[in-house]
Each structure stands twice: as C-alpha cells, then as structure tokens.
N, C-alpha and C. Protein backbone atom coordinates (compact mmCIF):
# COMPACT_ATOMS: atom_id res chain seq x y z
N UNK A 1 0.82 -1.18 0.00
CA UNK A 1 0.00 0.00 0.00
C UNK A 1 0.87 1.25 0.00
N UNK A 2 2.06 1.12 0.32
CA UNK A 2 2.87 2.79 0.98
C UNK A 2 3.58 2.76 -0.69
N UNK A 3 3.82 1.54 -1.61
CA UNK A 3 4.60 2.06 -2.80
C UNK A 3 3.38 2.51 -3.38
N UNK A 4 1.75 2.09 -2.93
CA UNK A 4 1.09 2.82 -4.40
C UNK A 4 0.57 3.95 -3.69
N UNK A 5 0.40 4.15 -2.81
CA UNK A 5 0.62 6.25 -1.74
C UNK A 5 1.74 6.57 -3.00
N UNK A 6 2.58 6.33 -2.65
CA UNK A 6 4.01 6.86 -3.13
C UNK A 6 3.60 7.46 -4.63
N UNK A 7 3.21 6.29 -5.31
CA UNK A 7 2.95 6.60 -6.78
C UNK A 7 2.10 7.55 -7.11
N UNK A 8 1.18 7.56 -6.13
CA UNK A 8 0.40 8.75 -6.50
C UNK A 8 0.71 10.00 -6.24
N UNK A 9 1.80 9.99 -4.91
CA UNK A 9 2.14 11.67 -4.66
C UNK A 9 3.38 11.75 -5.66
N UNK A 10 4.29 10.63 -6.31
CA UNK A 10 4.86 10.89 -7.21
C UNK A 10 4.23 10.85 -9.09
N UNK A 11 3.22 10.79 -8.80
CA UNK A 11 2.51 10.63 -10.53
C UNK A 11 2.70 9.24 -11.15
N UNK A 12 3.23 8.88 -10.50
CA UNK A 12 3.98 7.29 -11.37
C UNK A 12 2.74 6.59 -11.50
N UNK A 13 1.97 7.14 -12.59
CA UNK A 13 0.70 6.12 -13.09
C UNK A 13 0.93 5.16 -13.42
N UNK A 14 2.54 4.70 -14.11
CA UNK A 14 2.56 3.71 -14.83
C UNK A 14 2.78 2.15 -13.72
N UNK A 15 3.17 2.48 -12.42
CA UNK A 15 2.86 1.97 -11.60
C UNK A 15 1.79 1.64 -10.72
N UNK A 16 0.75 2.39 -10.97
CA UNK A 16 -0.53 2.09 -10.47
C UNK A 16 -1.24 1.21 -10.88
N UNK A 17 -0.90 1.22 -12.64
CA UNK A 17 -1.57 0.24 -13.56
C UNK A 17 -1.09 -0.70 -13.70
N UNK A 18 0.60 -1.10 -13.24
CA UNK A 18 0.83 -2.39 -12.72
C UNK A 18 0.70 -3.09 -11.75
N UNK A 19 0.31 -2.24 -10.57
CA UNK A 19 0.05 -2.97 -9.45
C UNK A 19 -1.78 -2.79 -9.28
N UNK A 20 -1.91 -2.81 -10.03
CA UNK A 20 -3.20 -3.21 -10.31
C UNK A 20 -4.18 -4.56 -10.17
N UNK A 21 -4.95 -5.22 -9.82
CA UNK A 21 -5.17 -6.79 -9.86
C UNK A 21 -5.49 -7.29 -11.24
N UNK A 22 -5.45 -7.94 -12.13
CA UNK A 22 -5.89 -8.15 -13.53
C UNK A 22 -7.56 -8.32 -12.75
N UNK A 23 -7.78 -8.85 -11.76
CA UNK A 23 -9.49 -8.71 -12.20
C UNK A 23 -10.09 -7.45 -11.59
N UNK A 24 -9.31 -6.51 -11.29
CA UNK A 24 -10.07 -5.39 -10.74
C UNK A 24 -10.65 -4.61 -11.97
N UNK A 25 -12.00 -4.15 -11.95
CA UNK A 25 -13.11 -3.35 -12.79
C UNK A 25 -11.87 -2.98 -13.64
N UNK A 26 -11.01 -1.92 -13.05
CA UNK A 26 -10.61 -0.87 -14.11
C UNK A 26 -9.96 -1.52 -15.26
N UNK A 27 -9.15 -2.57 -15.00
CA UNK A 27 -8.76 -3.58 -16.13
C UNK A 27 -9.13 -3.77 -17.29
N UNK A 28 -10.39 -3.81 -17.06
CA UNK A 28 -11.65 -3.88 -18.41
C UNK A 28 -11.66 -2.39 -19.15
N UNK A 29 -10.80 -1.44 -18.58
CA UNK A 29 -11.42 -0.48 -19.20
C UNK A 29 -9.28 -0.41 -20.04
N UNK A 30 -9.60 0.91 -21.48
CA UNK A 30 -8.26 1.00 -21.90
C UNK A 30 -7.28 1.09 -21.31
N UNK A 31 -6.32 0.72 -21.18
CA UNK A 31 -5.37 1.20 -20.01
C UNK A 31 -4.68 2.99 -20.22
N UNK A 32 -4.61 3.44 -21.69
CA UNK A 32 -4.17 4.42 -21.71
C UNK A 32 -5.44 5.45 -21.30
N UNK A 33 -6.34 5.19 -21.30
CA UNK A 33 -8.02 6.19 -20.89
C UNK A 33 -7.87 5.87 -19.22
N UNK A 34 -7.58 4.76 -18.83
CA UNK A 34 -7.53 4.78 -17.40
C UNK A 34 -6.08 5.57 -16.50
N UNK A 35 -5.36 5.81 -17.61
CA UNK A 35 -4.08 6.17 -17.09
C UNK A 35 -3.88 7.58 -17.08
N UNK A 36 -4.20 8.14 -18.07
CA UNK A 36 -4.81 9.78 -18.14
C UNK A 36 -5.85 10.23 -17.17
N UNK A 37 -6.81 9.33 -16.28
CA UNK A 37 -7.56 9.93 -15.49
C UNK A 37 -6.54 9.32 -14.36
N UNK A 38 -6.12 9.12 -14.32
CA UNK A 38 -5.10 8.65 -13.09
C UNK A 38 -4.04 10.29 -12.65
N UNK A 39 -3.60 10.18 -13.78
CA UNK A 39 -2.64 10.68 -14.03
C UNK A 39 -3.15 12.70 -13.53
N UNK A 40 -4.55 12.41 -14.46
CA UNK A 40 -4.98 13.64 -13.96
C UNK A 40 -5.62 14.26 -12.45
N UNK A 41 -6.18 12.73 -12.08
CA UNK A 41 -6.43 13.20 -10.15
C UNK A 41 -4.70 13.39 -9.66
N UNK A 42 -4.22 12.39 -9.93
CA UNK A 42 -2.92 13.08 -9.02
C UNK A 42 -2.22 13.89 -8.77
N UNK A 43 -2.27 14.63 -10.61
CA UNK A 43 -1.63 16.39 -10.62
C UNK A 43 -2.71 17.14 -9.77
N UNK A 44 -3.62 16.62 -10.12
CA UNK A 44 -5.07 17.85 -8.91
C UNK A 44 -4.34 17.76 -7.49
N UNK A 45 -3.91 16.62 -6.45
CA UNK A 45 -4.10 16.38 -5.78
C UNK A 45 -2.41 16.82 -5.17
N UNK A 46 -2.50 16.63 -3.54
CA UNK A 46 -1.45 16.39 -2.34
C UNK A 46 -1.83 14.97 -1.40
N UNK A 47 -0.15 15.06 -1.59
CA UNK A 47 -0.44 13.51 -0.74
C UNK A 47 0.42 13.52 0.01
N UNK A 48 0.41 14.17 1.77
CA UNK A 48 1.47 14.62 2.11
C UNK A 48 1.53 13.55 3.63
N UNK A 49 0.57 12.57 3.56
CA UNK A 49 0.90 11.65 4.74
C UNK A 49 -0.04 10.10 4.75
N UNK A 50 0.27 9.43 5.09
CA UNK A 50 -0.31 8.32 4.97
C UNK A 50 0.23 7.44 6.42
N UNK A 51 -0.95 6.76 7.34
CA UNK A 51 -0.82 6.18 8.29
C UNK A 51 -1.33 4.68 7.93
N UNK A 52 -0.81 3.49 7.61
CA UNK A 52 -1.22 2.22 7.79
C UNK A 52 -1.44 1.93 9.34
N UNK A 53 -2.49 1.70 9.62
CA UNK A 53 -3.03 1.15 10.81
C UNK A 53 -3.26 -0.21 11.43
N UNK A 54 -3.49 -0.79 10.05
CA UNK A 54 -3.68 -2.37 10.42
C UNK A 54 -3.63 -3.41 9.13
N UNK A 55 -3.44 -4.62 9.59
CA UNK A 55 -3.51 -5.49 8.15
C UNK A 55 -3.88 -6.70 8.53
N UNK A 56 -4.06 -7.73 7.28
CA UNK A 56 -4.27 -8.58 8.04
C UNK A 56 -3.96 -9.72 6.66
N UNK A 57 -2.93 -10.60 7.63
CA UNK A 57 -2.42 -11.40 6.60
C UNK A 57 -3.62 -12.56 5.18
N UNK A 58 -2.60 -12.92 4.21
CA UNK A 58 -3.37 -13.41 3.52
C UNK A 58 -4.41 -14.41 3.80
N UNK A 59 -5.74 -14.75 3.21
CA UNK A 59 -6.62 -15.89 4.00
C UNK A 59 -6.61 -17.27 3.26
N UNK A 60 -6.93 -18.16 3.56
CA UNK A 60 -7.31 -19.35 2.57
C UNK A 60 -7.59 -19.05 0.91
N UNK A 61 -8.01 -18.03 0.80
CA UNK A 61 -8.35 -17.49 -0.85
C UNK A 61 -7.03 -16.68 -1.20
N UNK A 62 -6.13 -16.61 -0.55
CA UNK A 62 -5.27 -15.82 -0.62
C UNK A 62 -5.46 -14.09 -0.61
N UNK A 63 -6.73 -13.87 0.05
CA UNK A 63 -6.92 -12.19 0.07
C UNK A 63 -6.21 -11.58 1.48
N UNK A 64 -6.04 -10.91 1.18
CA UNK A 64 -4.79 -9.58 2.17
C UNK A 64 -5.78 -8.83 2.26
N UNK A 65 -5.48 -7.64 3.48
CA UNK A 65 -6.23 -6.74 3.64
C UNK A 65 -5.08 -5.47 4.33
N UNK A 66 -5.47 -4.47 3.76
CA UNK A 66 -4.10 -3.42 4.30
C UNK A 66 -5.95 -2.41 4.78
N UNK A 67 -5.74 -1.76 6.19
CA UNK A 67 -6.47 -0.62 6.44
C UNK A 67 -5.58 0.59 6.66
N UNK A 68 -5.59 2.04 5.40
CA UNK A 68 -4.97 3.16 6.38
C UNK A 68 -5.66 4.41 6.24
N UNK A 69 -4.89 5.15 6.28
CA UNK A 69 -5.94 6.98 6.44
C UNK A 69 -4.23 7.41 5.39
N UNK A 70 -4.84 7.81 4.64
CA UNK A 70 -4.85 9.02 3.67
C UNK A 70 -5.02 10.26 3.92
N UNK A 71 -4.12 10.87 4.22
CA UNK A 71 -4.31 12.28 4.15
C UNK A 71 -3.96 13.05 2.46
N UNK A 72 -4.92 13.52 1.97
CA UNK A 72 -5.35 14.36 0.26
C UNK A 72 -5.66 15.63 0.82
N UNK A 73 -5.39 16.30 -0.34
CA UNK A 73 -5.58 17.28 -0.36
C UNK A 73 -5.80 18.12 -1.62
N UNK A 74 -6.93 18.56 -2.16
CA UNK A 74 -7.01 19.21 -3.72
C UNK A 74 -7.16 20.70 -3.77
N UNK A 75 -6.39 21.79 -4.14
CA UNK A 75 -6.35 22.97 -4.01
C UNK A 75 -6.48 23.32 -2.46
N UNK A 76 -5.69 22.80 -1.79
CA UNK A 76 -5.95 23.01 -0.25
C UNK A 76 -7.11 22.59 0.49
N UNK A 77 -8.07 22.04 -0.24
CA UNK A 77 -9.27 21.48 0.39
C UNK A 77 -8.56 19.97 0.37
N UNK A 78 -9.25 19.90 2.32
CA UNK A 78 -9.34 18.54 2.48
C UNK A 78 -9.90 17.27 2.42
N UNK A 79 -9.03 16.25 1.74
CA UNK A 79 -10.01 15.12 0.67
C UNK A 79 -9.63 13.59 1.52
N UNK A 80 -9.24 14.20 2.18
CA UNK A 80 -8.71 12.51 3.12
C UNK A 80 -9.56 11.84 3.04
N UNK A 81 -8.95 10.63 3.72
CA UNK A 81 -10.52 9.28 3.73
C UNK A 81 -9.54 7.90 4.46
N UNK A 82 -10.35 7.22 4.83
CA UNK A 82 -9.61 5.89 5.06
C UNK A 82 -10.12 4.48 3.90
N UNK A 83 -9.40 3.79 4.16
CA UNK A 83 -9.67 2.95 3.31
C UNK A 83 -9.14 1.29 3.51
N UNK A 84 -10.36 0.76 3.60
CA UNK A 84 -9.63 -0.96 3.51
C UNK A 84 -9.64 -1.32 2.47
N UNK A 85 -8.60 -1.88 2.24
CA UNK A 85 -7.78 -2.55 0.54
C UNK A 85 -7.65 -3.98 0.52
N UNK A 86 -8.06 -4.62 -0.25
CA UNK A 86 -7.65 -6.06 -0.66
C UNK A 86 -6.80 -5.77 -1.69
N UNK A 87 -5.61 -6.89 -1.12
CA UNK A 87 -4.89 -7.02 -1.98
C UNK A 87 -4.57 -8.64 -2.05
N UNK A 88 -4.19 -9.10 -3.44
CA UNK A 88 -4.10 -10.80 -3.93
C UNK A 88 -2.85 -10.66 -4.90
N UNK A 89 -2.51 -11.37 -4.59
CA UNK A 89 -0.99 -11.78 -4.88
C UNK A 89 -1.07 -12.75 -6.70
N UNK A 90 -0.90 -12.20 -7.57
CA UNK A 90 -1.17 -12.78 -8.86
C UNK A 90 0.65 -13.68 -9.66
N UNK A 91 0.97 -14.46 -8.55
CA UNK A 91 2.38 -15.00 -9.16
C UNK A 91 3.49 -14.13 -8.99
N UNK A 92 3.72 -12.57 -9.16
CA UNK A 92 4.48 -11.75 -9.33
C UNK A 92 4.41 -10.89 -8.90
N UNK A 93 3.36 -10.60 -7.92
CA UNK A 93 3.63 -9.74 -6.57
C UNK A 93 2.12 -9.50 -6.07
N UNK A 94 2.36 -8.25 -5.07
CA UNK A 94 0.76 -8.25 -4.83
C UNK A 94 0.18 -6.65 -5.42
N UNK A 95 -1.41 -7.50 -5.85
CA UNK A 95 -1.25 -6.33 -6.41
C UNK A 95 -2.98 -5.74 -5.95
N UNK A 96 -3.70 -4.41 -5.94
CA UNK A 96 -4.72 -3.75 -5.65
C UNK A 96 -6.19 -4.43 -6.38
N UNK A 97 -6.74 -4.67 -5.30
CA UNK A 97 -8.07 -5.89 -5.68
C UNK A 97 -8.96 -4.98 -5.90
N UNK A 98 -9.39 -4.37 -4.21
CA UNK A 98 -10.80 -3.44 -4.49
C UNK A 98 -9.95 -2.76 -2.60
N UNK A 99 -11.14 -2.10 -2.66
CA UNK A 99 -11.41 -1.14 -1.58
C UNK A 99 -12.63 -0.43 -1.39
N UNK A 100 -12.89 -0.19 0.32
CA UNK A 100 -13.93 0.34 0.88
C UNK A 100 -13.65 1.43 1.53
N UNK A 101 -13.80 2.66 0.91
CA UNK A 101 -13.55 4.28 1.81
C UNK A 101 -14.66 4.34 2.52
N UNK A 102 -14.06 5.26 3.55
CA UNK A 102 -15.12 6.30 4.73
C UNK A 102 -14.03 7.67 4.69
N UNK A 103 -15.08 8.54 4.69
CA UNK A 103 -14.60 10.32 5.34
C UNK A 103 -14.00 9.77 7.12
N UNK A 104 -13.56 10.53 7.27
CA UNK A 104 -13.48 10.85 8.62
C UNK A 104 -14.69 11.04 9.54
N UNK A 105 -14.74 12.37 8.98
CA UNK A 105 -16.51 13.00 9.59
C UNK A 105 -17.11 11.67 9.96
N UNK A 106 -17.43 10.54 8.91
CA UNK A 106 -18.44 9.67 9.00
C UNK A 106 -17.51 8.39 10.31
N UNK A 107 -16.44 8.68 10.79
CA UNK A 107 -15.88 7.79 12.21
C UNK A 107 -16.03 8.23 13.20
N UNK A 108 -16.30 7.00 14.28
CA UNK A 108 -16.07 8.47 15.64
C UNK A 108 -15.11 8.09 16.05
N UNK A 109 -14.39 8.78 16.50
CA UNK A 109 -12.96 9.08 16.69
C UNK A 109 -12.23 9.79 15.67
N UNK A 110 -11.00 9.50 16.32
CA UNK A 110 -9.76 9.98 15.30
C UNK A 110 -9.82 8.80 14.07
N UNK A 111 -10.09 8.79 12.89
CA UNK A 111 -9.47 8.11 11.96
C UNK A 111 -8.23 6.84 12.16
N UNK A 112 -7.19 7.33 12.76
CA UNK A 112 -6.25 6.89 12.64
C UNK A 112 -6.83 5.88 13.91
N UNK A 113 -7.22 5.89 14.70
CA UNK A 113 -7.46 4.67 15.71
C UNK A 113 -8.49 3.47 15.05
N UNK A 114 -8.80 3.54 14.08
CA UNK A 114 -9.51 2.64 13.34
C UNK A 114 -8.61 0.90 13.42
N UNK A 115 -9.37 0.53 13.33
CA UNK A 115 -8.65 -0.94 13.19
C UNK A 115 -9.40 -1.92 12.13
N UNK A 116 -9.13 -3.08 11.29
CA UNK A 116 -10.08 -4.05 10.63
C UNK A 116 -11.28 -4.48 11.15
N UNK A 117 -11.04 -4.77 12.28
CA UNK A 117 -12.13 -5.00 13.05
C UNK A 117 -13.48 -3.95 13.23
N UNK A 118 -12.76 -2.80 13.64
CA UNK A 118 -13.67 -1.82 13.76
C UNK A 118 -14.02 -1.17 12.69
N UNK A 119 -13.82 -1.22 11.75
CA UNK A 119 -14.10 -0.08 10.21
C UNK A 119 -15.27 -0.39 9.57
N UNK A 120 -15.97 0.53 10.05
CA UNK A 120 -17.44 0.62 9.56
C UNK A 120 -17.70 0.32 8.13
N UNK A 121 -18.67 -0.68 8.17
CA UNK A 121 -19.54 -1.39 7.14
C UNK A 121 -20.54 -0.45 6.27
C-alpha cells in the first residue's frame, strides 16, 4: 500500500496500472483512458501523509487486507478518507483488488485509531 501512496504523490501512473489486480473493474477499461484519469487526479491532488493502521495477513483465498488513512488534499481542500484494501498476490507480486472508503466525519474518533475489526460497514 505505501509504494502505491508513493505513486500517486509521485505521478507514477505507470505503476498504479501495474500494481493493479488483472481482475479489478478498471482492467476492463483501456489502459491508456484509465491512465490519463489517473494521471490527472494526481496532478489535482497532495499527498502529504499516509498512516497504515492495520492489516491482516493473507486468507485461505489468498486475500490480504491493508487498512490506512490518507491524508489528500485538492487545491488546499481537504479530501482525506480511510480505506480498507484487498490485496491478492497474482504470481508476481501483490497487487490492488478493491477497496472500501469512509470520510473521517463519518468515524467516531480519530481516523487513525480505526482498526479491521472496527471499520465501519
């Protein structure tokens, strides 16, 4: 999860679309049409911190789960969110399945005290 943060506060689309899952939605779509809207949230955007909070190793299906908080930012407005990520390991590394965001606003607490367990459904 922290190399594809990375990619995005560095633009490196072309890494997003490799660590991509072959069956995740966007797959189906062109890769150069998916890579230009990639390419274009990230110039919009700041990505000036990222907290992994919790994970949880691979299961019998081989799914991973990474939970963290994102701190974004677009023209100085704040776009944070948290997010649990599946990730599945396709032979040659692991790569971005799907994910479930929440705002902040919508946790109680601090964000960052979130855990797998606790991350609202």
């Amino acid at each position: 999860m922290r190399s594809r943060y990375s990619a995005f506060a560095l633009r490196e689309v072309a890494y997003l679309w490799k660590t991509l899952h072959p069956d995740h939605p966007d797959r189906a779509r062109p890769q150069e049409e998916y890579l230009r809207g990639l390419r274009a949230y990230a110039q919009g955007h700041q990505f000036p911190k990222l907290v992994v909070m919790d994970r949880k190793a691979p299961d019998e299906s081989g799914l991973a789960q990474v939970l963290f908080f994102a701190k974004v930012f677009e023209k100085g407005k704040e776009q944070s969110f948290v997010e649990r990520s599946d990730f599945r390991h396709d032979g040659t590394g692991w790569r971005y399945l799907s994910g479930v965001t929440v705002l902040p606003k919508d946790v109680k607490g601090p964000p960052e005290a979130l855990t797998l367990a606790t991350f609202p459904e």
